[in-house]
Structure formats: structure tokens, C-alpha cells
PDB file of N, CA and C in Angstrom:
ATOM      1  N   UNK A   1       4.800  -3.083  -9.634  1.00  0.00           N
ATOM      2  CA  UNK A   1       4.012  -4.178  -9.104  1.00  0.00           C
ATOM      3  C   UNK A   1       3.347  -4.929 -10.258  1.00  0.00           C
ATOM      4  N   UNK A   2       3.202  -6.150 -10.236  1.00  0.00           N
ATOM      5  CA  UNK A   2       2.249  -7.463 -11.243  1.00  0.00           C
ATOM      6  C   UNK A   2       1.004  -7.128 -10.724  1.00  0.00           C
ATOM      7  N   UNK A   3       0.093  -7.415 -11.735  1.00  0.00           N
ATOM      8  CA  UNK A   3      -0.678  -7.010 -11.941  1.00  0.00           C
ATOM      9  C   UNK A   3      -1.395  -8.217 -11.304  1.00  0.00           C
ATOM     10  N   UNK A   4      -2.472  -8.987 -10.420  1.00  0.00           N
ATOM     11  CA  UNK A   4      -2.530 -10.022 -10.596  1.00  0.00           C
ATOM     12  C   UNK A   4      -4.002 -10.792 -11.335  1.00  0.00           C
ATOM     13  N   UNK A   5      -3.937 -12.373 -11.413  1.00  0.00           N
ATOM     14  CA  UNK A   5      -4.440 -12.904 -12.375  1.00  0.00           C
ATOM     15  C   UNK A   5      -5.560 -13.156 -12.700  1.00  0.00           C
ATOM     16  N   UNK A   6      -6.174 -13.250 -13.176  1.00  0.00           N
ATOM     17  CA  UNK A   6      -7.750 -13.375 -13.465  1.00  0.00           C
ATOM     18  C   UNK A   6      -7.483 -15.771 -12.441  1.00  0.00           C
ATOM     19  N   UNK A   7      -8.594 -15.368 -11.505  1.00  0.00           N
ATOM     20  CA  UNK A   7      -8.822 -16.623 -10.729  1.00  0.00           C
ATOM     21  C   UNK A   7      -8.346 -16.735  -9.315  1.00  0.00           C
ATOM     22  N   UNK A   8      -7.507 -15.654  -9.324  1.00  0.00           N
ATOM     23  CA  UNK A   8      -6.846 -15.470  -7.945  1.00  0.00           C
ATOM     24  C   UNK A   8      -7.719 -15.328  -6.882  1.00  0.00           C
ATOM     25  N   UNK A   9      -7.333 -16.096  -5.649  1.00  0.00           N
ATOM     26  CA  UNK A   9      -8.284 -15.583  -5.207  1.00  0.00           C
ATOM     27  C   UNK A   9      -7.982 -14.976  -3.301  1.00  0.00           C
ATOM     28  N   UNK A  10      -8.503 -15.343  -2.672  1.00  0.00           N
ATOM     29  CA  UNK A  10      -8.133 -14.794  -1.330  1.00  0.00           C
ATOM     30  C   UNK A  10      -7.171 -13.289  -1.140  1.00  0.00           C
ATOM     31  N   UNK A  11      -7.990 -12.115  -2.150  1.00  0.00           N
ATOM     32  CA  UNK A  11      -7.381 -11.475  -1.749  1.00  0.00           C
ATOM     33  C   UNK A  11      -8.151 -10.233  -0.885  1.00  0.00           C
ATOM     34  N   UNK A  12      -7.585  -9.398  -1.022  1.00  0.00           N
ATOM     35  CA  UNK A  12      -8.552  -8.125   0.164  1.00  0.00           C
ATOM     36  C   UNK A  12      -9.967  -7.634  -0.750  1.00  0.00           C
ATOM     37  N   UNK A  13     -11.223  -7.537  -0.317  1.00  0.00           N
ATOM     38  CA  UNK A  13     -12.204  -6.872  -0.524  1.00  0.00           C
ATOM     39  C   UNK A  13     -11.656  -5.653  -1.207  1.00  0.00           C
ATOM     40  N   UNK A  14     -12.589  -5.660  -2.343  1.00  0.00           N
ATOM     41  CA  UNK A  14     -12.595  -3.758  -2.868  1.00  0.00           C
ATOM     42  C   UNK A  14     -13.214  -3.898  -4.277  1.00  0.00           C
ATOM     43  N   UNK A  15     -12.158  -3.052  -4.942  1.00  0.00           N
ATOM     44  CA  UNK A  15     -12.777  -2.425  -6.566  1.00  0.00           C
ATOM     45  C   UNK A  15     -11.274  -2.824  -7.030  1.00  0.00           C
ATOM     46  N   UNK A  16     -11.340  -3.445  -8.172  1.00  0.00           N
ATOM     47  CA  UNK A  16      -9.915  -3.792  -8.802  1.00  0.00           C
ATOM     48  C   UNK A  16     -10.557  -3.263 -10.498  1.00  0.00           C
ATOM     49  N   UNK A  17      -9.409  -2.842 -11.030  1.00  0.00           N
ATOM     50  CA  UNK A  17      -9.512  -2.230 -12.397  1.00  0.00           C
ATOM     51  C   UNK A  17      -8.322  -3.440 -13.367  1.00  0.00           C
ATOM     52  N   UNK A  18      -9.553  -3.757 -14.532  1.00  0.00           N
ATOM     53  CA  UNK A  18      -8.385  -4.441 -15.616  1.00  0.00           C
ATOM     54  C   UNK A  18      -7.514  -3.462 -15.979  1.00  0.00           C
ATOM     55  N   UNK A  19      -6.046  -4.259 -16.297  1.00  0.00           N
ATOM     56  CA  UNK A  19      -4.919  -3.323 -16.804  1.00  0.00           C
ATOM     57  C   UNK A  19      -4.580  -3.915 -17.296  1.00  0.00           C
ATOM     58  N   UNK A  20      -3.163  -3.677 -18.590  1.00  0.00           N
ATOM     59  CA  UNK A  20      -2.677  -4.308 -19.605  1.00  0.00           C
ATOM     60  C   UNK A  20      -1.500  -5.090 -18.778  1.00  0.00           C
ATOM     61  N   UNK A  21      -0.616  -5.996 -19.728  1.00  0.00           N
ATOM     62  CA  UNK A  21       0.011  -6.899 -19.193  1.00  0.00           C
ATOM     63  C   UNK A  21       1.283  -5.903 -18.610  1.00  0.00           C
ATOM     64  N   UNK A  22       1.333  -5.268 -18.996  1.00  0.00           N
ATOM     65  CA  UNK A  22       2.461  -4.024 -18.003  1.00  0.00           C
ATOM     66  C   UNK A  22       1.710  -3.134 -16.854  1.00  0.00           C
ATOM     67  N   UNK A  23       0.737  -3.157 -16.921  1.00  0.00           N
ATOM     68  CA  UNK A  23      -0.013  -2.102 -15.768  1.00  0.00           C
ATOM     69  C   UNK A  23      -0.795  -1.114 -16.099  1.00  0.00           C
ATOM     70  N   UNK A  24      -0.171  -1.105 -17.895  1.00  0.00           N
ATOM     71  CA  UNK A  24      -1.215  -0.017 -18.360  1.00  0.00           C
ATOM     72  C   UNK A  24      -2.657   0.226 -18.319  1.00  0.00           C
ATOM     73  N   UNK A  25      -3.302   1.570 -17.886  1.00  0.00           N
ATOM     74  CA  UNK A  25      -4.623   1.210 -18.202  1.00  0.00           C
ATOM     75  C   UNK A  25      -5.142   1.064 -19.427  1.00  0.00           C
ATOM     76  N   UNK A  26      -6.152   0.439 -19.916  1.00  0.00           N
ATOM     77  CA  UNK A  26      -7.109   0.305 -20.924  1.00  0.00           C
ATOM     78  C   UNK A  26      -7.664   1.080 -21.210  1.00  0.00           C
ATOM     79  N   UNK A  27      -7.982   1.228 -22.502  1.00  0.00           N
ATOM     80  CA  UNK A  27      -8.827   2.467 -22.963  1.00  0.00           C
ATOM     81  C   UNK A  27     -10.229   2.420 -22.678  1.00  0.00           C
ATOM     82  N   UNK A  28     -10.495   1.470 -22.447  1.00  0.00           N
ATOM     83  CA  UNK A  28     -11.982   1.389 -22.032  1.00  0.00           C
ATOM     84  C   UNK A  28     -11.877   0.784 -20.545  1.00  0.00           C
ATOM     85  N   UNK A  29     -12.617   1.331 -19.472  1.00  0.00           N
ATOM     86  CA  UNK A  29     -11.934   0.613 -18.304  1.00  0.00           C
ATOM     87  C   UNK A  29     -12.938  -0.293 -18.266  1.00  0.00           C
ATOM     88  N   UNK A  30     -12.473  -1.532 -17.319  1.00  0.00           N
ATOM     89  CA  UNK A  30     -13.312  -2.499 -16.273  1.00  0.00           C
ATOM     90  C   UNK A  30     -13.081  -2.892 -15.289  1.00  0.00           C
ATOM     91  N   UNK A  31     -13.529  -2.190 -14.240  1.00  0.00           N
ATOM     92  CA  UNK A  31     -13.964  -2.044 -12.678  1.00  0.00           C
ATOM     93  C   UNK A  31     -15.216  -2.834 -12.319  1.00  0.00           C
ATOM     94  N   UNK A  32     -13.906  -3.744 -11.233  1.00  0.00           N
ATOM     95  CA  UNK A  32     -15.587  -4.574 -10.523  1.00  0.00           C
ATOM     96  C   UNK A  32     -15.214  -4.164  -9.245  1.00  0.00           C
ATOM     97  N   UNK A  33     -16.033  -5.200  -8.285  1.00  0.00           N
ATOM     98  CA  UNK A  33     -15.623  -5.293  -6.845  1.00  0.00           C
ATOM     99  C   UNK A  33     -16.000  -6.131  -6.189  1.00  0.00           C
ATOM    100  N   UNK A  34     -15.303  -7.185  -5.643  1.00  0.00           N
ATOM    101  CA  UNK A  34     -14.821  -8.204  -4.818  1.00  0.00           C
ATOM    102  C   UNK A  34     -15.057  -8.483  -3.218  1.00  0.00           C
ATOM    103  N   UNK A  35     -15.668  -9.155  -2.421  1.00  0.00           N
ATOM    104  CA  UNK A  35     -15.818  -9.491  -1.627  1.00  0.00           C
ATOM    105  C   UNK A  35     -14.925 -10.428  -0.856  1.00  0.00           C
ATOM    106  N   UNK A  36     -14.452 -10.109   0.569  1.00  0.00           N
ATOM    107  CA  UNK A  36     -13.678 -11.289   0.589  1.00  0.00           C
ATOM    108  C   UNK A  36     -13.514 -12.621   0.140  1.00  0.00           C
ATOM    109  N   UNK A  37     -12.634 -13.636  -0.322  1.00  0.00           N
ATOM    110  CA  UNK A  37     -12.781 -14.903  -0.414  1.00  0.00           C
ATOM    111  C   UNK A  37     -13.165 -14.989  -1.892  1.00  0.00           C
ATOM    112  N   UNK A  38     -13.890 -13.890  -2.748  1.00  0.00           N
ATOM    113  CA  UNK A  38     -13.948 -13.898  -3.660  1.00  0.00           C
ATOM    114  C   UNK A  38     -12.990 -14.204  -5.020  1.00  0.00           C
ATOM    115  N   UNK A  39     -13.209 -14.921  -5.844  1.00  0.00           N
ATOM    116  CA  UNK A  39     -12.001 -14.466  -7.136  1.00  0.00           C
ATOM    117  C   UNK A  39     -11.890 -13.917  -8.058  1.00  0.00           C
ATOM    118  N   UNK A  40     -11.279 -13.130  -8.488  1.00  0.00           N
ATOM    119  CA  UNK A  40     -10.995 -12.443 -10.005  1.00  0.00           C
ATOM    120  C   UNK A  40     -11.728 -12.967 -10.899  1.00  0.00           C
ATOM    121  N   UNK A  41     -12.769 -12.427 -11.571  1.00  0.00           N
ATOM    122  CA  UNK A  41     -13.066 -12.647 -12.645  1.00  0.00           C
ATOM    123  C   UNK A  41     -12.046 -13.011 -13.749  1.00  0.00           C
ATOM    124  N   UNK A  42     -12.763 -13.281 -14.876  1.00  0.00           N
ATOM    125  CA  UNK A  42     -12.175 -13.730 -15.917  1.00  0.00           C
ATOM    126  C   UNK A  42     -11.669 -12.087 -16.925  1.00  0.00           C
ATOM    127  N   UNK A  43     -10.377 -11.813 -17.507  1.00  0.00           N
ATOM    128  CA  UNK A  43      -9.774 -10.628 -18.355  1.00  0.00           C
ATOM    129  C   UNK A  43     -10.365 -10.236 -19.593  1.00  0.00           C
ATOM    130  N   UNK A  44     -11.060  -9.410 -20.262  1.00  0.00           N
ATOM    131  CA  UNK A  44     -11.184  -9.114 -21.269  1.00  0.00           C
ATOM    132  C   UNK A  44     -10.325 -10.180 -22.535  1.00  0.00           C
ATOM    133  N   UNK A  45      -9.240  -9.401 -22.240  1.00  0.00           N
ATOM    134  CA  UNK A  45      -7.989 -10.198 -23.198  1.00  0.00           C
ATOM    135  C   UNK A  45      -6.761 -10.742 -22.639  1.00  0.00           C
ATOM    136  N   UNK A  46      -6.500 -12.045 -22.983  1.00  0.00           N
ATOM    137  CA  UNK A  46      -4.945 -12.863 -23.107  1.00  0.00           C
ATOM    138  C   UNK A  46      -3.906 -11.834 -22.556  1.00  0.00           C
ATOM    139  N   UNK A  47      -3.576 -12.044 -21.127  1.00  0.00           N
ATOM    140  CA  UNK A  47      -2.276 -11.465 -20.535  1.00  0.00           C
ATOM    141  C   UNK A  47      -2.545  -9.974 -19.699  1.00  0.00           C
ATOM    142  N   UNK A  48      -3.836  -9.681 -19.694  1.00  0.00           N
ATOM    143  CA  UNK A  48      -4.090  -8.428 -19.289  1.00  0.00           C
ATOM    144  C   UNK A  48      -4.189  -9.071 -17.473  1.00  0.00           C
ATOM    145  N   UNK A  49      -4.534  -8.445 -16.392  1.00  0.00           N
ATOM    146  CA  UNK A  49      -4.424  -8.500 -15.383  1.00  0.00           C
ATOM    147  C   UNK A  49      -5.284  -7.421 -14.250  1.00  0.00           C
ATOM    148  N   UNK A  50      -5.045  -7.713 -13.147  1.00  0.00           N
ATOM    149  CA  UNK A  50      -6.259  -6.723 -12.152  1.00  0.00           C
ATOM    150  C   UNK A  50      -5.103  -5.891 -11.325  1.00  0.00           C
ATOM    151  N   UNK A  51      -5.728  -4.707 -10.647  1.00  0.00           N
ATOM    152  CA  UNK A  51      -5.025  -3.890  -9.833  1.00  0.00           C
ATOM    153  C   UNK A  51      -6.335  -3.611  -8.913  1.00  0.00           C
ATOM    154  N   UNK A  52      -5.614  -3.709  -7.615  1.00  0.00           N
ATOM    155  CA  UNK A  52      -6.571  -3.043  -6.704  1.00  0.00           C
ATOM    156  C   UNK A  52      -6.743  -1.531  -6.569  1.00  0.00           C
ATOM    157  N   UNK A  53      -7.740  -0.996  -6.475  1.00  0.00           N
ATOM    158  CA  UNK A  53      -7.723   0.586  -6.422  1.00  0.00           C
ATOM    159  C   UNK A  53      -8.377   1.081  -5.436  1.00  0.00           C
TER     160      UNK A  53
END
């Protein structure tokens, strides 16, 4: 699965974790959490991406 993008938005309520541009996790994590209607914050770094958890 893609990871998706920092701005996205309308997706399901929860806790999404940054991951690398393959899915990998990060060595340092960052976990937020989202409210409906809400959008993705902005990525640490260039090409990295969110996963819902």
C-alpha cells in the first residue's frame, strides 16, 4: 500500500504514523491524530508519507 500525502484530506479519523517513501518506519517516529475532514499535516522530509494505524 502508498503511503498517503502530507495535505490529503477527507480521510477516516484516527492516529496515522510518518513513514519513509517505501513504508518504512522512521527511526524516530511521528504520530498524530486526525479528526474527520481533517488533513495531513505537513512530512518531516521530501517524499516521506502517512499510514493509518
Amino acid at each position: 500500500m502508498t503511503p498517503h500525502k502530507s495535505g490529503t484530506d477527507n480521510l477516516p479519523a484516527g492516529k496515522y504514523i510518518e513513514v519513509g517513501p517505501n513504508g518504512e518506519k522512521l527511526e524516530k517516529e511521528h504520530i498524530i491524530s486526525i479528526d474527520r475532514g481533517d488533513r495531513l499535516p505537513p512530512v518531516k522530509k521530501a517524499g516521506n508519507g502517512w499510514f493509518r494505524i
